[in-house]
N, C-alpha and C. Protein backbone atom coordinates (compact mmCIF):
# COMPACT_ATOMS: atom_id res chain seq x y z
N UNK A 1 286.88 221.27 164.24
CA UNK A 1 288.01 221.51 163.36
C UNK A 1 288.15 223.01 163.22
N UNK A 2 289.02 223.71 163.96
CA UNK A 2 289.43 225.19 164.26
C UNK A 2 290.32 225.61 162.72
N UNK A 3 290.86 224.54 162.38
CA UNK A 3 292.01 224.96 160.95
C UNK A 3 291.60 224.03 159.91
N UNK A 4 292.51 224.15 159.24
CA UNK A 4 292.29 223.28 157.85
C UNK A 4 293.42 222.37 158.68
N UNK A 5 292.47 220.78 158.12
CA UNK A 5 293.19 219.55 158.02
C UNK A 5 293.00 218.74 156.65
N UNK A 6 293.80 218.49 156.06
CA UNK A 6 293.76 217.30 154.89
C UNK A 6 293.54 216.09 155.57
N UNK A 7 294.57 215.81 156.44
CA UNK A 7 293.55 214.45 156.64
C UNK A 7 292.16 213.97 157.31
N UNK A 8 291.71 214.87 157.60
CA UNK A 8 290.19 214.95 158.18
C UNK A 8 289.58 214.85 156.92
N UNK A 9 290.03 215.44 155.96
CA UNK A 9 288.76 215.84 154.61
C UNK A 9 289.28 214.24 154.03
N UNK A 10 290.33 213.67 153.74
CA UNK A 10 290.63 212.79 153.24
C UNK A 10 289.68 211.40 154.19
N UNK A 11 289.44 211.52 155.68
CA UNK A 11 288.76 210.72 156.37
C UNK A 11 287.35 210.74 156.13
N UNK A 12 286.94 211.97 155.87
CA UNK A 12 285.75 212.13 155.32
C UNK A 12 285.03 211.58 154.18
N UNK A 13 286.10 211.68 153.18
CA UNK A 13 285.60 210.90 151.53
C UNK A 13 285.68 209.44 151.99
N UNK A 14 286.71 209.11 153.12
CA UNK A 14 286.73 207.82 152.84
C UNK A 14 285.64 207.36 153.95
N UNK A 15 284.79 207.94 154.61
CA UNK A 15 283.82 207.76 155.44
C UNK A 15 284.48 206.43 156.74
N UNK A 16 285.33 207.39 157.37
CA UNK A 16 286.01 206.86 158.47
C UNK A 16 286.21 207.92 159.59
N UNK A 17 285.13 208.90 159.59
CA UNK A 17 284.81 209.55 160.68
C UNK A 17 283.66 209.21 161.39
N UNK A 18 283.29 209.34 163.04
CA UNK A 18 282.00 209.21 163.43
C UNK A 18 281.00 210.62 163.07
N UNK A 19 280.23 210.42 163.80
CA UNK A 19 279.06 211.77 163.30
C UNK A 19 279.45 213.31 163.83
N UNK A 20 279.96 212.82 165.25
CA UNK A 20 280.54 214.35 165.32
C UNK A 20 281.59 214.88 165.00
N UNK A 21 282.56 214.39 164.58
CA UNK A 21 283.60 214.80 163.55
C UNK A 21 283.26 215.00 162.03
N UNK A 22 282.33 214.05 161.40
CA UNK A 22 281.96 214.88 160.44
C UNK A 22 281.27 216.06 160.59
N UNK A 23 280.12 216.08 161.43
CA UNK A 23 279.80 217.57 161.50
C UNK A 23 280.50 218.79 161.97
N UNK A 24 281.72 218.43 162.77
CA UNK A 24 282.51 219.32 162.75
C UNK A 24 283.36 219.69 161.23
N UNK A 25 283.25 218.67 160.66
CA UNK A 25 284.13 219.02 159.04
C UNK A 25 283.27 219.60 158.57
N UNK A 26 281.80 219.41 158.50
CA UNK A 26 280.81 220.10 157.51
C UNK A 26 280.69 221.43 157.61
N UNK A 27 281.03 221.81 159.17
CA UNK A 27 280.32 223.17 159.66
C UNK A 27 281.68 224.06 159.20
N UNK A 28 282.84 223.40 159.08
CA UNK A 28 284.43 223.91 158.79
C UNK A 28 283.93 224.18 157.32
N UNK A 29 283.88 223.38 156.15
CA UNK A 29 283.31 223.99 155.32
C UNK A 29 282.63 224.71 154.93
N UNK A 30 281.61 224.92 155.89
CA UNK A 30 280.68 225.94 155.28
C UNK A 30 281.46 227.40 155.71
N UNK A 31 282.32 227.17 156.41
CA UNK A 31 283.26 228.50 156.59
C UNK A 31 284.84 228.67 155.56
N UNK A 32 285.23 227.42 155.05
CA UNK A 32 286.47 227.81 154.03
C UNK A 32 286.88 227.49 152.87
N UNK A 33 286.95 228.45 152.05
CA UNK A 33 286.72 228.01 150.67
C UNK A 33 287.65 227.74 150.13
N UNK A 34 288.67 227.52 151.06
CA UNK A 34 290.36 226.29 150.23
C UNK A 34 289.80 224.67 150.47
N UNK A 35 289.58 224.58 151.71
CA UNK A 35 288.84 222.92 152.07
C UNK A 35 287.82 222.67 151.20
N UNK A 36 287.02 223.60 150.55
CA UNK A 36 285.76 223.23 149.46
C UNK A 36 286.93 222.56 148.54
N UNK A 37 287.52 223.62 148.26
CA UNK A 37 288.03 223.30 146.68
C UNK A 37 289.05 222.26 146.66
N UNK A 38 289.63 221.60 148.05
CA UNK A 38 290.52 220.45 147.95
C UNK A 38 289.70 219.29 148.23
N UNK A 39 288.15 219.61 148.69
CA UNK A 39 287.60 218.27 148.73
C UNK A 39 287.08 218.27 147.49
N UNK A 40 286.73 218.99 146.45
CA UNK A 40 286.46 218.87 145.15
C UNK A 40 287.55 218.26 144.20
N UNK A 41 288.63 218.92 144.70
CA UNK A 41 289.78 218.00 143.92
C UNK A 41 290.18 216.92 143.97
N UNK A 42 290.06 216.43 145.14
CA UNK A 42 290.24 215.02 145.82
C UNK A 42 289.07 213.88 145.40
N UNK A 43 287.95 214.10 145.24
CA UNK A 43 286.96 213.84 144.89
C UNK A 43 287.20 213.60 143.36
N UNK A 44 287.50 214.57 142.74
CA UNK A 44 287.62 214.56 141.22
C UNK A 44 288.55 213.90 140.69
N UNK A 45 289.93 213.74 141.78
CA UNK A 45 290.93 213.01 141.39
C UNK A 45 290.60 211.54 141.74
N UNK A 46 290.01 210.88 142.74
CA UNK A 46 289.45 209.65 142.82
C UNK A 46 288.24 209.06 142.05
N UNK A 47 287.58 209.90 141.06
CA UNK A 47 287.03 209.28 139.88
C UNK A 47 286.98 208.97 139.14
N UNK A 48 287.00 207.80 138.75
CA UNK A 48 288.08 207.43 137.37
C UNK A 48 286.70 208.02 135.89
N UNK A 49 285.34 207.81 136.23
CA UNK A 49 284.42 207.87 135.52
C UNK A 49 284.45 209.45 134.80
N UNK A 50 285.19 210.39 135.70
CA UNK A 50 285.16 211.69 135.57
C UNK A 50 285.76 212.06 133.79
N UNK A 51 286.78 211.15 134.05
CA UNK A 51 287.62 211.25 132.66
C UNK A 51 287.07 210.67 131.54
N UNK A 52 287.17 211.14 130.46
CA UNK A 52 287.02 210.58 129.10
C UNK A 52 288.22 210.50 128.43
N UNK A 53 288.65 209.33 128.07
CA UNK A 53 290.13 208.65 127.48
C UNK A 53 289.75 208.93 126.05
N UNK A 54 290.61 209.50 125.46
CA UNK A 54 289.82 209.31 123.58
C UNK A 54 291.21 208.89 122.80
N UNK A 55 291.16 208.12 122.01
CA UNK A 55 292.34 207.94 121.34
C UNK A 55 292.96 208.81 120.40
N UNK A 56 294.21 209.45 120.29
CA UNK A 56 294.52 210.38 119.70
C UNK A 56 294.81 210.39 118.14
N UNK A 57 294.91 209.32 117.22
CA UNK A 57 294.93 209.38 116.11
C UNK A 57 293.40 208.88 115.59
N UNK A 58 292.67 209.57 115.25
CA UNK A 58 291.71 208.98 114.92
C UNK A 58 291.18 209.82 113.24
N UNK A 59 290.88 209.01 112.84
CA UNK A 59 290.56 209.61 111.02
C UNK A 59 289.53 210.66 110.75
N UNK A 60 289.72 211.77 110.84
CA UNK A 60 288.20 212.62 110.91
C UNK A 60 287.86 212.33 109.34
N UNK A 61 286.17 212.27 109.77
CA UNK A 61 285.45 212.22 108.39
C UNK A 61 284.30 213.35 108.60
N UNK A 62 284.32 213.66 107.55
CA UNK A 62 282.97 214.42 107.41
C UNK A 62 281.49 214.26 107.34
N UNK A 63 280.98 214.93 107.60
CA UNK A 63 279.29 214.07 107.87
C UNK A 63 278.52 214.96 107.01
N UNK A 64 277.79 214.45 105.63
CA UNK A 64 277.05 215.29 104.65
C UNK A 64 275.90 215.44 104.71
């Protein structure tokens, strides 16, 4: 992988590459730090666990 591809990194999370195409994605990363940060986002955006939902009216009380 000579450039940045999204859908390679997107094949990657979804583990639908063989071995030497991922190691060609791995070794691409360790050289560009836009593909880090879109497989971090991509990653972060497919976790639902990542988020904490809190309900917005909630009664604050004080603790004595």
């Amino acid at each position: 992988m000579s450039s940045c591809n999204f859908e390679k990194l997107v094949q990657l999370l979804d583990k639908q590459l063989d071995l030497d195409a991922r190691l060609e994605v791995f070794d691409h990363l360790d050289r560009c730090d836009n593909c880090r940060a879109a497989i971090y986002q991509i990653s972060r955006d497919r976790d639902s666990a990542f988020f904490i939902y809190r309900p917005y009216r909630l009664r604050k009380e004080a603790v004595a």
